[in-house]
Protein backbone atom coordinates (compact mmCIF):
# COMPACT_ATOMS: atom_id res chain seq x y z
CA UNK A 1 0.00 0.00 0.00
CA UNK A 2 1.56 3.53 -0.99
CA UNK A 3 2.02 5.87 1.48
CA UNK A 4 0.42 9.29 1.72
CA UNK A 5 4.03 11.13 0.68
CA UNK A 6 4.23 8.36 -2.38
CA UNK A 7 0.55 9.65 -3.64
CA UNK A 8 1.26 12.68 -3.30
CA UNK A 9 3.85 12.13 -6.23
CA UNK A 10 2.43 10.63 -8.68
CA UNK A 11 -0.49 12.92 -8.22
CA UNK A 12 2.03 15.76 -8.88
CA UNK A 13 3.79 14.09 -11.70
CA UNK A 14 0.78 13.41 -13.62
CA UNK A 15 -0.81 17.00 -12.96
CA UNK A 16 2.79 18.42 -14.44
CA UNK A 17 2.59 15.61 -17.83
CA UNK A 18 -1.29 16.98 -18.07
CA UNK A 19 -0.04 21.01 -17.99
CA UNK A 20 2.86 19.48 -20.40
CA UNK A 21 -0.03 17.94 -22.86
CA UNK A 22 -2.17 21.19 -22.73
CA UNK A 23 1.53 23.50 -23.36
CA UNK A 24 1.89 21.37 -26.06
CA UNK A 25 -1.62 21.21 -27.67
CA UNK A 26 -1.96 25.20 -27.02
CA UNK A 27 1.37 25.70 -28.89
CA UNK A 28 0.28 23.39 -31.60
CA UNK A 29 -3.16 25.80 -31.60
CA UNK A 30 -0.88 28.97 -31.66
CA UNK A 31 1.55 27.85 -34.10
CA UNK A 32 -1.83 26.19 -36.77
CA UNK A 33 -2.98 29.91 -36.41
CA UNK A 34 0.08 31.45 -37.15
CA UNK A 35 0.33 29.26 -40.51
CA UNK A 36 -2.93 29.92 -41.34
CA UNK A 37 -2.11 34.02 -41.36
CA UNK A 38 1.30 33.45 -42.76
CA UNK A 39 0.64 31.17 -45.13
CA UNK A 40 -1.44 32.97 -48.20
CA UNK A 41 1.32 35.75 -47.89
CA UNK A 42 4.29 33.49 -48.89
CA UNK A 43 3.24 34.09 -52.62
CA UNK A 44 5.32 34.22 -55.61
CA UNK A 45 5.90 37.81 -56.62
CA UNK A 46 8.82 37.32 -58.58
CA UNK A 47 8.87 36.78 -62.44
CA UNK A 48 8.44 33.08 -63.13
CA UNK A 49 11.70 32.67 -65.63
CA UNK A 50 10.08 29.70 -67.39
CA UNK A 51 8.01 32.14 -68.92
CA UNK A 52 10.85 33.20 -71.07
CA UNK A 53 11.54 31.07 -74.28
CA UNK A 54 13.71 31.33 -77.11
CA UNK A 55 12.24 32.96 -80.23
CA UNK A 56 14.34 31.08 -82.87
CA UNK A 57 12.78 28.41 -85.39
CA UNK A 58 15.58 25.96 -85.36
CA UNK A 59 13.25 24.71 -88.01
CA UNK A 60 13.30 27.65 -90.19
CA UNK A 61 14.24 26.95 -94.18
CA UNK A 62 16.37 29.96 -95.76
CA UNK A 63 13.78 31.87 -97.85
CA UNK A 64 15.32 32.37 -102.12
CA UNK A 65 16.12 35.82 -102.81
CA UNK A 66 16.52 37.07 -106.77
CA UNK A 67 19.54 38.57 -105.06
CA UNK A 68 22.94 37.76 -105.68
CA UNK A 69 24.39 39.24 -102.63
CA UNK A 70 22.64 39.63 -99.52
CA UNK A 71 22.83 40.47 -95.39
CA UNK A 72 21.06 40.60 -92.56
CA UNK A 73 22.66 42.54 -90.05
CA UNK A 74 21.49 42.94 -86.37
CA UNK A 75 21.57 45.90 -84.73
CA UNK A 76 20.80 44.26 -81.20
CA UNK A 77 23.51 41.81 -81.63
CA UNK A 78 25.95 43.94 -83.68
CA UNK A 79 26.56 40.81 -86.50
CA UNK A 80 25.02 39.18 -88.91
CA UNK A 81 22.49 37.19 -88.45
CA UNK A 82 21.96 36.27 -92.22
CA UNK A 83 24.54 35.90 -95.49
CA UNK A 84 24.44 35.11 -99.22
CA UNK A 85 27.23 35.66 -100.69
CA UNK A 86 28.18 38.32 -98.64
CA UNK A 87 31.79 38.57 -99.33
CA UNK A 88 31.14 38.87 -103.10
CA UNK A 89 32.86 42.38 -104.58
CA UNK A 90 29.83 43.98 -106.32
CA UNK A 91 28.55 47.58 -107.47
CA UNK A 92 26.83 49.32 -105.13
CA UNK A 93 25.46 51.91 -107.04
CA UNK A 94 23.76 54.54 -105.78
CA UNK A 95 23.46 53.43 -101.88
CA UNK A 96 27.31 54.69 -102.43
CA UNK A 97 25.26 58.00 -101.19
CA UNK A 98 24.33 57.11 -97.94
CA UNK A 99 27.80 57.63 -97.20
CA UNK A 100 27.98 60.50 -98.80
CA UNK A 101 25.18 62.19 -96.84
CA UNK A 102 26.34 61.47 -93.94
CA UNK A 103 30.33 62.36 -93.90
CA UNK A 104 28.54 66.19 -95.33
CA UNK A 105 26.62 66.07 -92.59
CA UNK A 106 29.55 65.01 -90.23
CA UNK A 107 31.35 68.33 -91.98
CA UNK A 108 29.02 71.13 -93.16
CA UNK A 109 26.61 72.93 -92.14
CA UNK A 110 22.98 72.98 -93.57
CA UNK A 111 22.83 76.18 -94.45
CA UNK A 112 25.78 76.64 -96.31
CA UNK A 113 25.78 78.03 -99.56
CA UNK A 114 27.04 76.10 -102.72
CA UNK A 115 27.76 77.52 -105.98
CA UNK A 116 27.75 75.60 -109.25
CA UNK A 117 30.73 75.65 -111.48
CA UNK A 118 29.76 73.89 -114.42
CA UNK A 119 26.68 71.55 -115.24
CA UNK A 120 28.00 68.44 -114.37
CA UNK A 121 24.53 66.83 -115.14
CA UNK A 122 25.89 65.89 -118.81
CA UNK A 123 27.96 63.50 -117.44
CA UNK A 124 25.75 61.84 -116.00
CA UNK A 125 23.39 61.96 -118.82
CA UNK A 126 21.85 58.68 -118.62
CA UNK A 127 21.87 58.79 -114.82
CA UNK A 128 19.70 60.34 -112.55
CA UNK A 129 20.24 64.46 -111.97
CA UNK A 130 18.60 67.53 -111.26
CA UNK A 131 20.00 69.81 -114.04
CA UNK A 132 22.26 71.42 -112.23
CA UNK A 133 23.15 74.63 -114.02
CA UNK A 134 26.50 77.12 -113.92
CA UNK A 135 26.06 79.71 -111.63
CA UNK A 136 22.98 78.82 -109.64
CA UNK A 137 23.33 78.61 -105.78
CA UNK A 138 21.95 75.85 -103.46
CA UNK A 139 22.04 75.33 -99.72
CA UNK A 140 23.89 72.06 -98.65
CA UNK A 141 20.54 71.07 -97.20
CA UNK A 142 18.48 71.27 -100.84
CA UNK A 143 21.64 69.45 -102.49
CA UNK A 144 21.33 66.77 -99.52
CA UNK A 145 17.58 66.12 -100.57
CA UNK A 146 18.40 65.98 -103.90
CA UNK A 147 21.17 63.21 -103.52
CA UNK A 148 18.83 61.11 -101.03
CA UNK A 149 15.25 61.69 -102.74
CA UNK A 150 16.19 61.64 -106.07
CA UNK A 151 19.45 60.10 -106.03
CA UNK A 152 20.96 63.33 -108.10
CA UNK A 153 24.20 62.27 -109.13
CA UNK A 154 24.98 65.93 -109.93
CA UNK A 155 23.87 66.98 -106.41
CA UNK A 156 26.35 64.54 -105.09
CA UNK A 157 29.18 65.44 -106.68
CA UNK A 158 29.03 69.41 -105.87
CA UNK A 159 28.39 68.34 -102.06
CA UNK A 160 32.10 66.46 -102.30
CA UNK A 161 33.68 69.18 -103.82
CA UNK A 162 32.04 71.50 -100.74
CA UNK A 163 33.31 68.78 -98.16
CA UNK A 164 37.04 67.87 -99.45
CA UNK A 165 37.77 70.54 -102.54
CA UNK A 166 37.82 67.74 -105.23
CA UNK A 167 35.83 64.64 -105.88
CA UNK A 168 39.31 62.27 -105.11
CA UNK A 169 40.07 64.07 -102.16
CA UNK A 170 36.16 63.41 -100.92
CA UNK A 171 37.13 59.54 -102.29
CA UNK A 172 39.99 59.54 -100.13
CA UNK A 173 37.74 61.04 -96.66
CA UNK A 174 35.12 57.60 -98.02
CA UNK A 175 37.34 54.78 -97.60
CA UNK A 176 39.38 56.25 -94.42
CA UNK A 177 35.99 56.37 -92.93
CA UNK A 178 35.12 53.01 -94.38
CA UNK A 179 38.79 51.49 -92.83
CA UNK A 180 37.89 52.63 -89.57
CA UNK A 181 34.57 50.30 -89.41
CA UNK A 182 36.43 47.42 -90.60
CA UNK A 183 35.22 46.97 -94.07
CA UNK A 184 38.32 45.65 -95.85
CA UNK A 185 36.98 44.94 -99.07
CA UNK A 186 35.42 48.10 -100.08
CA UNK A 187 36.72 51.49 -102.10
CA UNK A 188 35.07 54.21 -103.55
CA UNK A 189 36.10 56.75 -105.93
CA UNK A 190 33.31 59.23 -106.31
CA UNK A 191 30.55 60.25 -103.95
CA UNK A 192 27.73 59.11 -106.37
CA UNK A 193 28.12 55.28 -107.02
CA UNK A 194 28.76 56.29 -110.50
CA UNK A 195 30.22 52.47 -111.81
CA UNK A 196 33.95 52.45 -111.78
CA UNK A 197 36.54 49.07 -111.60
CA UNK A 198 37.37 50.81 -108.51
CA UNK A 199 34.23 51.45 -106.74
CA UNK A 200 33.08 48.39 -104.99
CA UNK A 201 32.07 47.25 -101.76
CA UNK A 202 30.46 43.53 -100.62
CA UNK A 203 26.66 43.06 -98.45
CA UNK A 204 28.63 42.24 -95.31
CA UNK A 205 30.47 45.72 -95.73
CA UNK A 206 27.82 47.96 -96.64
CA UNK A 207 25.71 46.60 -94.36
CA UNK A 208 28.45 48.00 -91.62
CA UNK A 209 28.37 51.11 -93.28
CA UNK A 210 24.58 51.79 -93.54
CA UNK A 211 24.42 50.66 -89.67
CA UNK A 212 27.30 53.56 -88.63
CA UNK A 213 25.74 55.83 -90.94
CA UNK A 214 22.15 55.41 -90.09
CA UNK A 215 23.15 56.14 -85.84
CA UNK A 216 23.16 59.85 -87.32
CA UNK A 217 19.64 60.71 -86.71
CA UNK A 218 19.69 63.38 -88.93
CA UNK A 219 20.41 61.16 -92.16
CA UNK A 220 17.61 59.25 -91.05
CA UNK A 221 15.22 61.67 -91.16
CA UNK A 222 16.73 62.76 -94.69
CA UNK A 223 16.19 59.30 -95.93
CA UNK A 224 12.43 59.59 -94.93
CA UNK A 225 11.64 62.65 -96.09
CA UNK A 226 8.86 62.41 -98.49
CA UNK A 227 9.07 65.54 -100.64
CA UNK A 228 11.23 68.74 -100.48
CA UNK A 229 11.14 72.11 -102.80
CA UNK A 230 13.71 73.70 -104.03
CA UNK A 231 13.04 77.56 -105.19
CA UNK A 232 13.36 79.24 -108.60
CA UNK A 233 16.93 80.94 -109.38
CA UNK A 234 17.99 83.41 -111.52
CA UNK A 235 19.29 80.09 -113.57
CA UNK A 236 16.52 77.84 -112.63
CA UNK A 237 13.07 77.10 -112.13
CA UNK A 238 11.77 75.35 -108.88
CA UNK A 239 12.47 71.52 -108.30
CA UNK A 240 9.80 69.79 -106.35
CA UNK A 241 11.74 66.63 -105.43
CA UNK A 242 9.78 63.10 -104.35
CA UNK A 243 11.46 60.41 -101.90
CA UNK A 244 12.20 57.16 -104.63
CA UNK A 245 13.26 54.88 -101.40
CA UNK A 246 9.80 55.51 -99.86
CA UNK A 247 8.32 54.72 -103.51
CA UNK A 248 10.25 51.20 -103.61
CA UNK A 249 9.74 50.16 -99.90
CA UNK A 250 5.71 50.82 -99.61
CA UNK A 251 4.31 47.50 -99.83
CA UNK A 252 7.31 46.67 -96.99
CA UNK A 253 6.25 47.21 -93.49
CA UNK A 254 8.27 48.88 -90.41
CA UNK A 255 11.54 50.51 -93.01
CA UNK A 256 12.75 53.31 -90.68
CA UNK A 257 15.55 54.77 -93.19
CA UNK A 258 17.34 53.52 -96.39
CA UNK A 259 18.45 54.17 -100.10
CA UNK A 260 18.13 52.13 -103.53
CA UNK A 261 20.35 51.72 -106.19
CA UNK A 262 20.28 50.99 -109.58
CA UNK A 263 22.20 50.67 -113.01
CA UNK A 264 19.61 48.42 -115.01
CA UNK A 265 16.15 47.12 -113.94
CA UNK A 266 18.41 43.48 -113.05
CA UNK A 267 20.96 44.91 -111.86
CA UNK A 268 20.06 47.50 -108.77
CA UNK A 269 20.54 47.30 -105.12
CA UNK A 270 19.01 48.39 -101.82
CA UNK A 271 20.59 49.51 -97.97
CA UNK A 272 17.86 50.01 -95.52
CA UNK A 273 16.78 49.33 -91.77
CA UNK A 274 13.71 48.19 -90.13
CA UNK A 275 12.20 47.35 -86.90
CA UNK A 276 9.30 45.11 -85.38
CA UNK A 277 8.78 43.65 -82.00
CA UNK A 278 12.23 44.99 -80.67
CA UNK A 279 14.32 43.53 -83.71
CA UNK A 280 16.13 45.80 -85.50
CA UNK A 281 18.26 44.96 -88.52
CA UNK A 282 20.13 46.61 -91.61
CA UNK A 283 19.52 44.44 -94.97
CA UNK A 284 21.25 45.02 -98.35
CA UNK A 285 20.48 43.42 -101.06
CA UNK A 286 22.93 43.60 -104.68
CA UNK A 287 22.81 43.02 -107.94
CA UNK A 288 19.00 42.23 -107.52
CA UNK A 289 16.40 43.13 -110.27
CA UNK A 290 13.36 45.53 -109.40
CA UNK A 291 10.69 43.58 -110.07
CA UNK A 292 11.46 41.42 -107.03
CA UNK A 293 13.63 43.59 -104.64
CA UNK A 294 10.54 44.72 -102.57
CA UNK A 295 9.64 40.89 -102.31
CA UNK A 296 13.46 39.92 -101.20
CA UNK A 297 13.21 42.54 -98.22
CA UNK A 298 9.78 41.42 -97.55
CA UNK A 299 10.92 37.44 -97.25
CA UNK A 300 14.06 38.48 -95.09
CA UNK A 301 12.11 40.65 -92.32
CA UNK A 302 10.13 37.53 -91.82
CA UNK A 303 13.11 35.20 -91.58
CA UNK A 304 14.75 37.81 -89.44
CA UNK A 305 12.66 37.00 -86.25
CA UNK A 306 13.15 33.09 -87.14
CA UNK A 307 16.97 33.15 -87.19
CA UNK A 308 17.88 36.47 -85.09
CA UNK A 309 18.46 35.02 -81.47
CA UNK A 310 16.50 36.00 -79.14
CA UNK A 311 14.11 35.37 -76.60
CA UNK A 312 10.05 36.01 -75.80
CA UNK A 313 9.56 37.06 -72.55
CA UNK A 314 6.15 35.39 -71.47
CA UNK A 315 3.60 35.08 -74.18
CA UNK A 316 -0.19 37.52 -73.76
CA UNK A 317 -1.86 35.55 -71.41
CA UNK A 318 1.05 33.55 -69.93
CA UNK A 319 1.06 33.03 -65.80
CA UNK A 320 4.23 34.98 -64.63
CA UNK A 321 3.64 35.54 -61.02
CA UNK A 322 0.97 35.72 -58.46
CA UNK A 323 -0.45 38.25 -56.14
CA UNK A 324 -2.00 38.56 -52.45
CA UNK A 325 -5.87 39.60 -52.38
CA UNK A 326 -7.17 41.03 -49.60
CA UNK A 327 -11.02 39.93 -48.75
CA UNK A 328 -11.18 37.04 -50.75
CA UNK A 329 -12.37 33.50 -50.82
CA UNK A 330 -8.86 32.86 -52.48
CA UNK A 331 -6.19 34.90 -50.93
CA UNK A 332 -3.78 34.35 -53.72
CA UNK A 333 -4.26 35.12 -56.95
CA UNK A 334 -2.39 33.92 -60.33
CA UNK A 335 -0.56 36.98 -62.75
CA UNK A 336 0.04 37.02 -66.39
CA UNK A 337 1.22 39.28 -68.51
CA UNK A 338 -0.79 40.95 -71.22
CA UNK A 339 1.69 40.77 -74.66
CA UNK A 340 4.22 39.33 -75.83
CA UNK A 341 7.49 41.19 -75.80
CA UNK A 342 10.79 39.94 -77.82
CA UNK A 343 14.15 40.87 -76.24
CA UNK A 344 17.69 40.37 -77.82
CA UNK A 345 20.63 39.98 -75.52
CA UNK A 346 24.09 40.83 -77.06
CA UNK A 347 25.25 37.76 -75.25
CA UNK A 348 22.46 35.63 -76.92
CA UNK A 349 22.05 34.15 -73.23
CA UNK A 350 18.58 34.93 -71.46
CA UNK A 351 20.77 35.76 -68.13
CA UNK A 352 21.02 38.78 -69.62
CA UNK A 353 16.90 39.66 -69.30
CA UNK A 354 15.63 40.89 -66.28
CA UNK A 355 12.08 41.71 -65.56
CA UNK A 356 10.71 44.18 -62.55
CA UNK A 357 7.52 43.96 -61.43
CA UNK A 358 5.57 46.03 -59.48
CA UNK A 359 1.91 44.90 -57.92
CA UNK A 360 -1.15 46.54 -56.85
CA UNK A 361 -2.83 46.07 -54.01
CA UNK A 362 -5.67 43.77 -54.72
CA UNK A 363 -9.61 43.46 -52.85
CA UNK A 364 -11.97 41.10 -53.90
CA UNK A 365 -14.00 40.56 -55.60
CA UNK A 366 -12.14 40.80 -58.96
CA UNK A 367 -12.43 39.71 -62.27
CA UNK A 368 -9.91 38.36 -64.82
CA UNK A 369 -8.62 40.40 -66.29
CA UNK A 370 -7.87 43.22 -63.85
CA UNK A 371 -4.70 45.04 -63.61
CA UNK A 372 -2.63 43.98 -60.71
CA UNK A 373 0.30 46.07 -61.79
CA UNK A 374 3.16 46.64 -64.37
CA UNK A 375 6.10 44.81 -65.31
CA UNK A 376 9.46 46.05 -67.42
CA UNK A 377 12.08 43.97 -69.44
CA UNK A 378 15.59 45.06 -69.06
CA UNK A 379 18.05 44.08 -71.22
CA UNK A 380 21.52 44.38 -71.17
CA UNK A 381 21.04 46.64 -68.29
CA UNK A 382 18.45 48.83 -70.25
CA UNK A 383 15.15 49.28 -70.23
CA UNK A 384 13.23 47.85 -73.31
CA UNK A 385 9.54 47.66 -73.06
CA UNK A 386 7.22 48.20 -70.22
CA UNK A 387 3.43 46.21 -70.01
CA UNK A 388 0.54 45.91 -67.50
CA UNK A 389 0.10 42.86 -64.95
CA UNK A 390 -3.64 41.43 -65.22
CA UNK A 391 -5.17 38.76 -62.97
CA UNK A 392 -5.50 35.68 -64.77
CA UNK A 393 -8.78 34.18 -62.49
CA UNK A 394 -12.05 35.46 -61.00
CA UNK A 395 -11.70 35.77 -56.89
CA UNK A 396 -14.74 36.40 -55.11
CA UNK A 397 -15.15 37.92 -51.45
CA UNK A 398 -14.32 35.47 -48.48
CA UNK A 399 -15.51 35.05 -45.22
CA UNK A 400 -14.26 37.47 -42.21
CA UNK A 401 -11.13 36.28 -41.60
CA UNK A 402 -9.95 36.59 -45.49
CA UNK A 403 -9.67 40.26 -44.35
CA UNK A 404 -7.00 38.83 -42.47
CA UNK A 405 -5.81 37.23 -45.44
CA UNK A 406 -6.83 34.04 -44.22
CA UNK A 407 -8.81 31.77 -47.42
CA UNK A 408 -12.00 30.26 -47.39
CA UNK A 409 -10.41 27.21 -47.39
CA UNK A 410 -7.64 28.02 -44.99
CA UNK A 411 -10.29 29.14 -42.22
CA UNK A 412 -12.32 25.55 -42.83
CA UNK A 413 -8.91 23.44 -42.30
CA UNK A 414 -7.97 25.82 -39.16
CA UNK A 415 -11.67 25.60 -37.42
CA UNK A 416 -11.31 21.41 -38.20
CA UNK A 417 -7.95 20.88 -36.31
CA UNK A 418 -9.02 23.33 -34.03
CA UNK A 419 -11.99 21.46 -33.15
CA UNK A 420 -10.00 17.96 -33.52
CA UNK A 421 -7.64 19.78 -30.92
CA UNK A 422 -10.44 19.89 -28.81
CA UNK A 423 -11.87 17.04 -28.94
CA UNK A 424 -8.21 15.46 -28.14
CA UNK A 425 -8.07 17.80 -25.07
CA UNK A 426 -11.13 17.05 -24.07
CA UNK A 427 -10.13 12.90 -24.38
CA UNK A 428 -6.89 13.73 -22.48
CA UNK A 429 -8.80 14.86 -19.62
CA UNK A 430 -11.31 11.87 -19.60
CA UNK A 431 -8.50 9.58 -19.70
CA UNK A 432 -6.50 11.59 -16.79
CA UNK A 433 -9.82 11.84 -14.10
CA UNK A 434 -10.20 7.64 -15.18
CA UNK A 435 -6.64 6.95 -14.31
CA UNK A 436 -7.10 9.18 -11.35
CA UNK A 437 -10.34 7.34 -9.86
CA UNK A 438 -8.60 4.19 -10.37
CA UNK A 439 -5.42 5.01 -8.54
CA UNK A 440 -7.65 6.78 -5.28
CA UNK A 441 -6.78 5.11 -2.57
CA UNK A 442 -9.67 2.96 -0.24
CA UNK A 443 -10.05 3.76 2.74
């Protein structure tokens, strides 16, 4: 039989391994809460990188080009991306002036005035011209709009002989220029294009040219210029001049700046740029024919985005992220973006993408479709596009404690183990008076 003294321990032990149990069960309570709360907030708010795939069609056949010599040269990526025969020593013709333009540019001003010594337009007879005539004076600007809108091989000339004094010493300022870009297999001798043994160049080269000389924003907006008027003289009447490129290009879609070339109707050429969906690219075409030259740059700004690598960060509609809701019967709602946007790293590596976001605060109810904030791509440490976050599911209001951000379906789970807490406690404490009653000692 125990003894008072022995009863009295057990009786304490098993009061401190109940207080133990209830610690226990209301720490399991606190801690079930605690995840409950907690929980909906550990969402994913940053940019879901799976959403960004490569844009090239490995797939892709090379399109045929009437062109003999061809390149596709991106401006992203600084190389070519494209090549026919793009080594080939060929005429360039006339797109021999969008150097031209923009070394006078690089050396005169405007406004200057430029007097004519002699009409040099009877040399070039069977060429294009605008009549220059002995005497008359012109602005470098009107003889800059003459040589880029209606190729005026006269105009040309007389801006070299402003620039360097004579038309070799102009020759001479072309191909230093041309050496310093790296085109080794190129050489001019007149500012015109005018054919010569001596005046060549090759796509991959004048493709490097018309990309330096196109970063001068004022040559591109020469080379768009749709008409200009030159005044009446004393030896001439007025010249309303019309943009040829613009005429050539206007069944092509997205040309920012450019100039054609052409000797015979087989046997022209064309330098221009374009841009679409963040690819930009310079593309010359020689010794192509006109009836097809419009069709050969229309083929290789579709193969452009096929072969050009890059990358398509998250496609319209595409789950990105996902976003806290406040109020909700779903606390956490799923992100997508609303377009497309194509990116082109210099390192060809999508490492070299980031994407900020930045959400909105979010109540229920909402709808798909709402913006939940914006996002930006940034590539190669520069911003490139910007679009708008928009839920990508319906969320409708919750029960109290979603105010809490605390789910419909987090609050059922939390009541049940709760309650199954309980119910445990309450089992506990049944088993504990049992064990009790049978351990009383009789008197």
């Amino acid at each position: 039989m125990l003894s008072d003294d022995e009863i009295r321990k057990i009786i304490i032990k098993r009061k401190k391994r109940t207080y133990a149990i209830r610690r226990a069960l209301a720490g399991a309570l606190l801690l079930i809460v605690l995840f409950l709360i907690v929980l909906p907030s550990r969402v994913d708010s940053s940019f879901d990188r799976e959403a960004i795939k490569s844009s090239v069609d490995e797939a892709a056949a090379e399109p045929e080009i009437a062109a003999e010599a061809a390149e596709l040269y991106s401006l992203e990526l600084e190389r070519p991306v494209y090549q026919k025969n793009a080594d080939r020593i060929i005429d360039p013709y006339s797109i021999t002036k969008i150097l031209t333009c923009y070394l006078v540019l690089e050396n005169l001003d405007p406004d200057k005035k430029v007097k004519i010594t002699k009409n040099k337009s009877v040399d070039y007879v069977d060429g294009s011209h605008i009549l220059l005539l002995e005497g008359e004076e012109l602005t470098v600007r009107d003889l800059l709009h003459a040589t880029m809108l209606t190729s005026a091989n006269d105009a040309a000339y007389y801006l070299a002989i402003a620039a360097a004094g004579s038309e070799e010493a102009f020759a001479e300022m072309m191909n230093k220029q041309v050496e310093e870009w790296g085109c080794e297999n190129t050489h001019f001798v007149n500012p015109n294009g005018w054919k010569h043994k001596d005046h060549y160049t090759t796509a991959h080269d004048m493709a490097i040219i018309t990309a330096r000389c196109f970063e001068s924003e004022a040559l591109r907006e020469l080379s768009t210029t749709k008409k200009y008027h030159i005044g009446a003289n004393e030896q001439s009447d007025e010249r309303n001049l019309i943009n040829f490129f613009l005429r050539s290009v206007k069944e092509a879609d997205n040309i920012t700046c450019g100039k054609t070339g052409s000797w015979e109707e087989d046997d022209c050429s064309i330098a221009l740029e374009f841009k679409e969906g963040n690819l930009s690219a310079a593309l010359v075409l020689l010794r192509d024919n006109m009836e097809q030259r419009t069709e050969d740059i229309i083929k290789l700004q579709e193969y452009s985005h096929k072969v050009t690598p890059g990358f398509i960060v998250g496609t319209e509609g595409a789950v990105v992220c996902s976003a806290r809701v406040k109020g909700g019967e779903e606390t956490v709602v799923p992100v997508a973006v609303d377009k497309s946007i194509y990116a082109y790293p210099k390192s060809g590596n999508d490492k070299d993408i980031k994407v900020a976001l930045q959400t909105e605060p979010l109540e229920a109810p909402l709808k798909k479709g709402t913006k939940a904030g914006t996002y930006t791509v940034i590539v190669d440490g520069k911003e490139l596009e910007s679009g708008n976050l928009m839920t990508a599911a319906d969320v409708e209001p919750g029960w109290l404690p979603s105010i809490l951000y605390i789910s419909n379906q987090s609050t059922l789970i939390g009541l049940g183990i709760i309650a199954f807490a309980l119910c445990l406690r309450s089992l506990l404490k049944q088993v504990t008076r049992s064990k009790r009653r049978k351990h009383k000692p009789h008197h």
